[in-house]
N, C-alpha and C. Protein backbone atom coordinates (compact mmCIF):
# COMPACT_ATOMS: atom_id res chain seq x y z
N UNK A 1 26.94 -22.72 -18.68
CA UNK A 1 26.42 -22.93 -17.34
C UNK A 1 24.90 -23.11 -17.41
N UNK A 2 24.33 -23.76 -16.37
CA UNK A 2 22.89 -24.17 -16.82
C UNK A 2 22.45 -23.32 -15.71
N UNK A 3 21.40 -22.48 -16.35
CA UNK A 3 20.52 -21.74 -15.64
C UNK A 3 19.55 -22.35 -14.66
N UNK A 4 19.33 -21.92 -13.75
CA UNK A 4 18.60 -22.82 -12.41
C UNK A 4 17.70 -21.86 -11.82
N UNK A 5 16.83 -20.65 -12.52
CA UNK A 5 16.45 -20.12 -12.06
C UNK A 5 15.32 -20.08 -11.07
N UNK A 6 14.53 -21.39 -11.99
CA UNK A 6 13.35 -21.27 -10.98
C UNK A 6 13.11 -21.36 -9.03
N UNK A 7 14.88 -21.56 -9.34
CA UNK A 7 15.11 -21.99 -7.59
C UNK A 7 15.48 -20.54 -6.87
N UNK A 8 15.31 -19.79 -8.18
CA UNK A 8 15.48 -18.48 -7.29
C UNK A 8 14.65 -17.89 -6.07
N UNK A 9 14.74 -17.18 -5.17
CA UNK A 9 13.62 -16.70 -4.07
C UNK A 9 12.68 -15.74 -5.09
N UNK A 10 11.76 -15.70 -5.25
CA UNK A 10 10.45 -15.09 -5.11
C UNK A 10 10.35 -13.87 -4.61
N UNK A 11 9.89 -12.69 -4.80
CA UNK A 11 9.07 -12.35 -4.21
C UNK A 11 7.89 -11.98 -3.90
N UNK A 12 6.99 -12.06 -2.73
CA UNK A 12 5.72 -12.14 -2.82
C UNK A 12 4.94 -11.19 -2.55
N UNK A 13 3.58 -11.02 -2.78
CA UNK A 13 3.05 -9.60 -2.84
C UNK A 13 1.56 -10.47 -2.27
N UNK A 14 0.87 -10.23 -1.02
CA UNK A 14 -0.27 -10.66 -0.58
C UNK A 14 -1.52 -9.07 -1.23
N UNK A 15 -2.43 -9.49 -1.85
CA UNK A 15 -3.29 -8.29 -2.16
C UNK A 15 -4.81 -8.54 -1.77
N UNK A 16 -4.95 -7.63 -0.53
CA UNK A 16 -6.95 -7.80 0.09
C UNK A 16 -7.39 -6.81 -0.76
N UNK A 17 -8.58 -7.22 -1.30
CA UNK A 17 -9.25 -6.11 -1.50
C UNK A 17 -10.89 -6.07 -0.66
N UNK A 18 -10.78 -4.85 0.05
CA UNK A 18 -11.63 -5.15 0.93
C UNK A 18 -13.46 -4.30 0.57
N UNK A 19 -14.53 -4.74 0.44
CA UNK A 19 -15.56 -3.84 -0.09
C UNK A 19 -16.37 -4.27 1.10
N UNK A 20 -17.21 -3.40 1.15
CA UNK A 20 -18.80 -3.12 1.98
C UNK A 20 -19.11 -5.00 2.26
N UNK A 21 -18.85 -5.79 1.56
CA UNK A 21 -19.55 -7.03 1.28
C UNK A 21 -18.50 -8.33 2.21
N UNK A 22 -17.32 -7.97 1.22
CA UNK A 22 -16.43 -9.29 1.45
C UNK A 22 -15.11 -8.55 1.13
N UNK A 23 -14.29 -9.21 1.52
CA UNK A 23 -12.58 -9.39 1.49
C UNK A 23 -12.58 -10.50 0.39
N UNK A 24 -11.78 -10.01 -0.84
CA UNK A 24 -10.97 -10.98 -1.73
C UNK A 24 -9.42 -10.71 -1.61
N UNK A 25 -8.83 -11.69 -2.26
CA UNK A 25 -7.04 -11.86 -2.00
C UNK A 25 -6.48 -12.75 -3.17
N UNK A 26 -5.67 -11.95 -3.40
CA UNK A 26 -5.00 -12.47 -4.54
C UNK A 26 -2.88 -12.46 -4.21
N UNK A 27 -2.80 -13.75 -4.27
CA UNK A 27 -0.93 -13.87 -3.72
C UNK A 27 -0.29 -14.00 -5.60
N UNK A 28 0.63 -12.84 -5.85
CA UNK A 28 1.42 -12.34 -6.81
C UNK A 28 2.63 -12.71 -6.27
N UNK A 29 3.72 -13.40 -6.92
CA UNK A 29 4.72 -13.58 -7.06
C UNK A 29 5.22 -12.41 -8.37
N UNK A 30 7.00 -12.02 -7.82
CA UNK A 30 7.71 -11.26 -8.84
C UNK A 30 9.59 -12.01 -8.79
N UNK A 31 9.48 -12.56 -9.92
CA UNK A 31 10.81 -13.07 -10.10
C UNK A 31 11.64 -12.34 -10.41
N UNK A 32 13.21 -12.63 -10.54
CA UNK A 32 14.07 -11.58 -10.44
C UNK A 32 14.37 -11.03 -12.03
N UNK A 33 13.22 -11.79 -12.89
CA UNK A 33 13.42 -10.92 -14.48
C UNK A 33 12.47 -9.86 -13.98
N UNK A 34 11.41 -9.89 -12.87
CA UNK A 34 10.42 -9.21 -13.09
C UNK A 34 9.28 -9.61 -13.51
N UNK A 35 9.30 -10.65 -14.15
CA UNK A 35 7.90 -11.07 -14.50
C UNK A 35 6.59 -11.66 -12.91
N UNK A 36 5.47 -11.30 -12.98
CA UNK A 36 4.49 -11.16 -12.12
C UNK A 36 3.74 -12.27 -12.63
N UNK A 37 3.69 -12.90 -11.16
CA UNK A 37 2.57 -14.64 -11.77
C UNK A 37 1.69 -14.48 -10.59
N UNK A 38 0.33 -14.39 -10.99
CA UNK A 38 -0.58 -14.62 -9.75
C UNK A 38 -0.30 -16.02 -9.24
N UNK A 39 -0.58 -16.71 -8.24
CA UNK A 39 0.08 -17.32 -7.85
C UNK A 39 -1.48 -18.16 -6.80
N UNK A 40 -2.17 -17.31 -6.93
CA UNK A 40 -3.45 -18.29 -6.13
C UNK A 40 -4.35 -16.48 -5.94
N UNK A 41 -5.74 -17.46 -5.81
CA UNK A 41 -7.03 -16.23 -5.60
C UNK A 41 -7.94 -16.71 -4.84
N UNK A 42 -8.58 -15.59 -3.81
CA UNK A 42 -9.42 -16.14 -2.98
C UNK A 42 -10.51 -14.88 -3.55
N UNK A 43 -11.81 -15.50 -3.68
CA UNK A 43 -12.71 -14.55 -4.02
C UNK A 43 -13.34 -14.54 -3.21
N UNK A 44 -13.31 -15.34 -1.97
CA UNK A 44 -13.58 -14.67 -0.72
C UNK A 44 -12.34 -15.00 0.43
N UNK A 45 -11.69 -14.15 0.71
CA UNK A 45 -10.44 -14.11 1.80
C UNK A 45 -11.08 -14.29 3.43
N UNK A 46 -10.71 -15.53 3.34
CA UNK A 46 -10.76 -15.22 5.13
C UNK A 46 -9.36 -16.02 5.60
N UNK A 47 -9.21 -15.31 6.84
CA UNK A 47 -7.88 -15.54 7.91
C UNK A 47 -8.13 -17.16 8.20
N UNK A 48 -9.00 -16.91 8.89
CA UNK A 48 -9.27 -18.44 9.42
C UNK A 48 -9.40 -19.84 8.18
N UNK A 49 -9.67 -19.51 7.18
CA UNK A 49 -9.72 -20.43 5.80
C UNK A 49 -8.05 -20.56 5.29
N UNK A 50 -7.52 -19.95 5.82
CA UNK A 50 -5.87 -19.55 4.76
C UNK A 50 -5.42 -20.79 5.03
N UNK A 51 -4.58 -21.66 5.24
CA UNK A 51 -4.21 -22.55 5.13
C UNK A 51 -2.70 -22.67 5.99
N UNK A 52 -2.34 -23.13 7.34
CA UNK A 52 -1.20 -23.42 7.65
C UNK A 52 -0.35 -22.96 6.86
N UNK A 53 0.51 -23.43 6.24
CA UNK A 53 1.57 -23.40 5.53
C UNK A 53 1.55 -21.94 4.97
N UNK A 54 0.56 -21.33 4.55
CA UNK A 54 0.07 -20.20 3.55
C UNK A 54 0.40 -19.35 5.08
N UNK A 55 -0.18 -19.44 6.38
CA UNK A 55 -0.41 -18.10 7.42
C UNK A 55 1.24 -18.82 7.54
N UNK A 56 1.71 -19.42 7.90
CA UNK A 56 3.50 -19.41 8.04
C UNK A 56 4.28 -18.52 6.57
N UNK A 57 4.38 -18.52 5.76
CA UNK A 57 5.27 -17.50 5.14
C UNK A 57 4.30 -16.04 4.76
N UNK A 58 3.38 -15.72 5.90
CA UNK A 58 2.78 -14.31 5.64
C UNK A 58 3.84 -13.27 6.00
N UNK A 59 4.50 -13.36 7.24
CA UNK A 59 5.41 -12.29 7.21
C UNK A 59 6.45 -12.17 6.35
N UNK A 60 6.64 -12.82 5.58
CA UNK A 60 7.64 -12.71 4.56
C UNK A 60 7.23 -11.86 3.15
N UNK A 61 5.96 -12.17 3.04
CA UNK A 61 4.79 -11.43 2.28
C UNK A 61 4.85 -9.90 2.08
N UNK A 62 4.57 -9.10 1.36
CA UNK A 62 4.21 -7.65 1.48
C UNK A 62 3.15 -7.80 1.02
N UNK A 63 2.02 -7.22 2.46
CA UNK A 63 0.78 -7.13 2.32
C UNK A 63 0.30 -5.68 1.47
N UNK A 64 -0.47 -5.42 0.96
CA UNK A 64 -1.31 -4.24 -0.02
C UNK A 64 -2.85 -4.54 0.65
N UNK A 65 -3.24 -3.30 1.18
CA UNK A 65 -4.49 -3.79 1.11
C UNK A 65 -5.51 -1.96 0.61
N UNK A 66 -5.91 -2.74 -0.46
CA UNK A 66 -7.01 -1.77 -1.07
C UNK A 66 -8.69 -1.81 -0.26
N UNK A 67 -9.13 -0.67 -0.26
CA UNK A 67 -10.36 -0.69 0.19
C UNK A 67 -11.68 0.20 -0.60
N UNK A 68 -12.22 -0.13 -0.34
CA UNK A 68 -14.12 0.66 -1.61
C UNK A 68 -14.03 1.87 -0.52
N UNK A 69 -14.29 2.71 -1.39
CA UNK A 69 -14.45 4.51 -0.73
C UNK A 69 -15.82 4.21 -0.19
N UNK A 70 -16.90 3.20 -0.28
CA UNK A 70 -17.76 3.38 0.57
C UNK A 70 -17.41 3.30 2.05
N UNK A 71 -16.31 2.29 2.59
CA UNK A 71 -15.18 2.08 3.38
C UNK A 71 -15.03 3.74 4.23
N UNK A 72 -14.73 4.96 3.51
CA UNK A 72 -13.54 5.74 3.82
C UNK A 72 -14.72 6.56 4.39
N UNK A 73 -13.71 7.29 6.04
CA UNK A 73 -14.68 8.70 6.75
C UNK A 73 -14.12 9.74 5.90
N UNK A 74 -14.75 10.56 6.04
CA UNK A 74 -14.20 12.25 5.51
C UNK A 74 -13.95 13.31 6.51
N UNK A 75 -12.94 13.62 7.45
CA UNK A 75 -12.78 14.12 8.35
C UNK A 75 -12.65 15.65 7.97
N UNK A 76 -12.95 17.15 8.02
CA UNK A 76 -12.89 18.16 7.74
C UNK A 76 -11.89 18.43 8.93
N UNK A 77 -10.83 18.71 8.53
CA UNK A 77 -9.94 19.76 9.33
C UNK A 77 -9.43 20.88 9.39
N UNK A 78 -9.64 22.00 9.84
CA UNK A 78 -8.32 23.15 9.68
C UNK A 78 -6.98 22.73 9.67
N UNK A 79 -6.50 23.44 8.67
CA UNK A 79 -4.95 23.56 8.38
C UNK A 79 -4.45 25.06 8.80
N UNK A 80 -3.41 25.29 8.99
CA UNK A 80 -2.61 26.49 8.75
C UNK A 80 -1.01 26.00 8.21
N UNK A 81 -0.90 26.74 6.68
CA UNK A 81 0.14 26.46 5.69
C UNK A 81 0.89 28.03 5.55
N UNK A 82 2.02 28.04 6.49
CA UNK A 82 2.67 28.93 7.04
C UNK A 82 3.86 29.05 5.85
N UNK A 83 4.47 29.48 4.98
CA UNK A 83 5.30 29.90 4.23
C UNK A 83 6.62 30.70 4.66
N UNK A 84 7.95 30.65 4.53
CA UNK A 84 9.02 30.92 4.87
C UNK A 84 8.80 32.73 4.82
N UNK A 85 9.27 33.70 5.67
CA UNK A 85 9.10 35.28 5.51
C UNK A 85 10.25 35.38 3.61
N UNK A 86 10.77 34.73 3.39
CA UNK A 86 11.67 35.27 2.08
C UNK A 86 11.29 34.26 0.92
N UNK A 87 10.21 33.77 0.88
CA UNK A 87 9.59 33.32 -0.45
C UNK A 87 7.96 33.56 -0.08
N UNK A 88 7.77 34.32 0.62
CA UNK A 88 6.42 34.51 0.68
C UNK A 88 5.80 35.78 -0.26
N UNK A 89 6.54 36.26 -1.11
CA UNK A 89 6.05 37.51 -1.95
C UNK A 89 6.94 36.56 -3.48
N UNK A 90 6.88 35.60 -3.46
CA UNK A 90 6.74 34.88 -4.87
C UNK A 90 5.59 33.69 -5.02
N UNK A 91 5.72 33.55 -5.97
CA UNK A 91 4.75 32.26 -6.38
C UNK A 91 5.18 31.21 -5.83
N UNK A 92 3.24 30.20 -5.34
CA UNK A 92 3.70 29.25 -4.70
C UNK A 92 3.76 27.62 -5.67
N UNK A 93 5.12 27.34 -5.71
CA UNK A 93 5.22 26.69 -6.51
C UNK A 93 4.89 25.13 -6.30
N UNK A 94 4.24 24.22 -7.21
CA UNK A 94 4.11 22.79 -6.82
C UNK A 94 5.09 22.03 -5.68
N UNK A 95 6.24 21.88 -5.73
CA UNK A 95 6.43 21.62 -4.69
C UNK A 95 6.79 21.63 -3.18
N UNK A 96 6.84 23.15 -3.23
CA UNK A 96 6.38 23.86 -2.12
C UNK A 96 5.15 23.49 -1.12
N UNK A 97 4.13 23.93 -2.49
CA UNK A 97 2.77 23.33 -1.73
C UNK A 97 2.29 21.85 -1.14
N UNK A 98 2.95 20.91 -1.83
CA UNK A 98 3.11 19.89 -1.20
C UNK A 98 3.70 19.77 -0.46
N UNK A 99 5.18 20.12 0.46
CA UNK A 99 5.61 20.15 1.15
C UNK A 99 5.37 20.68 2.14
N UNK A 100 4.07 21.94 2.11
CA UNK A 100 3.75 22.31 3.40
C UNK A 100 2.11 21.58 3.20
N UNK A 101 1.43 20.97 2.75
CA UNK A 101 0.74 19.84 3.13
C UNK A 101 0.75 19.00 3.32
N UNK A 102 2.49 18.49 3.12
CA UNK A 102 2.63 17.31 4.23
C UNK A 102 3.37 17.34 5.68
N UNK A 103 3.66 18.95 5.83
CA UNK A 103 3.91 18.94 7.23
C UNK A 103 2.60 19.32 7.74
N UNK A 104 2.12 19.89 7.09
CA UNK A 104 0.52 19.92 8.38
C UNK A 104 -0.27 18.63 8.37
N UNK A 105 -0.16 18.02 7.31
CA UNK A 105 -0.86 16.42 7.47
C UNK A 105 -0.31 15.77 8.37
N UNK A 106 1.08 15.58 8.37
CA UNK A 106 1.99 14.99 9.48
C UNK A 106 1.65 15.38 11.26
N UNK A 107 1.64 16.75 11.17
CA UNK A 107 1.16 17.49 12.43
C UNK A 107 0.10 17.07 12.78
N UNK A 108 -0.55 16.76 12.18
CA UNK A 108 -2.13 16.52 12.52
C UNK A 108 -2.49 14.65 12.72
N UNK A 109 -1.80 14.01 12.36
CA UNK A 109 -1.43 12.56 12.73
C UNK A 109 -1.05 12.30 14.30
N UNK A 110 0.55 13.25 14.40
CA UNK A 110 1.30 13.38 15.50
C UNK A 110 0.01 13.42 16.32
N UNK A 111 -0.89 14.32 16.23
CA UNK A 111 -1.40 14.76 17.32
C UNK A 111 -2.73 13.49 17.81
């Protein structure tokens, strides 16, 4: 049987990376061996530059978008990490502790 792969669907991976300066973008394709082909690069990304055809299959896309920690606030919050009354006189174990920092992270979203 003759292999016809290249007609396989794609899938696509849109990647911003966003700094203090400029937005770059890079579109990654992943075929169904897995292999990853960049597929086009913008070393400077803009919306309005993208190209018809390119802003029509964006929602099909999985966008990633990375950003420079100069980018990021640092918000100081209180937590309270409340522990069950019958594991609270043992050790608190790794995933414990993550689990009650992501219900107070969660809580604190909600709100």
């Amino acid at each position: 049987m003759i292999n016809l792969s290249f007609f396989a669907q794609k899938e696509k991976f849109l990647v911003l990376e966003i700094s203090p300066t400029q937005t770059s973008g890079f579109l990654f394709s992943l075929d169904s061996e897995k292999n990853i082909k960049l597929e086009k690069q913008w070393p400077v990304f803009r919306w309005e530059r993208l190209p018809r055809r390119l802003r029509h299959h964006l929602e099909k896309w999985k966008v990633i978008v990375a950003t420079d920690s100069a980018l990021a606030t640092t918000a100081i919050l209180p937590i309270s990490l409340e522990r069950e009354p019958e594991t609270s006189h043992q050790p608190l174990s790794h995933a414990e502790l993550e689990n009650l920092l992501t219900q107070a992270i969660a809580k604190i979203f909600i709100q």
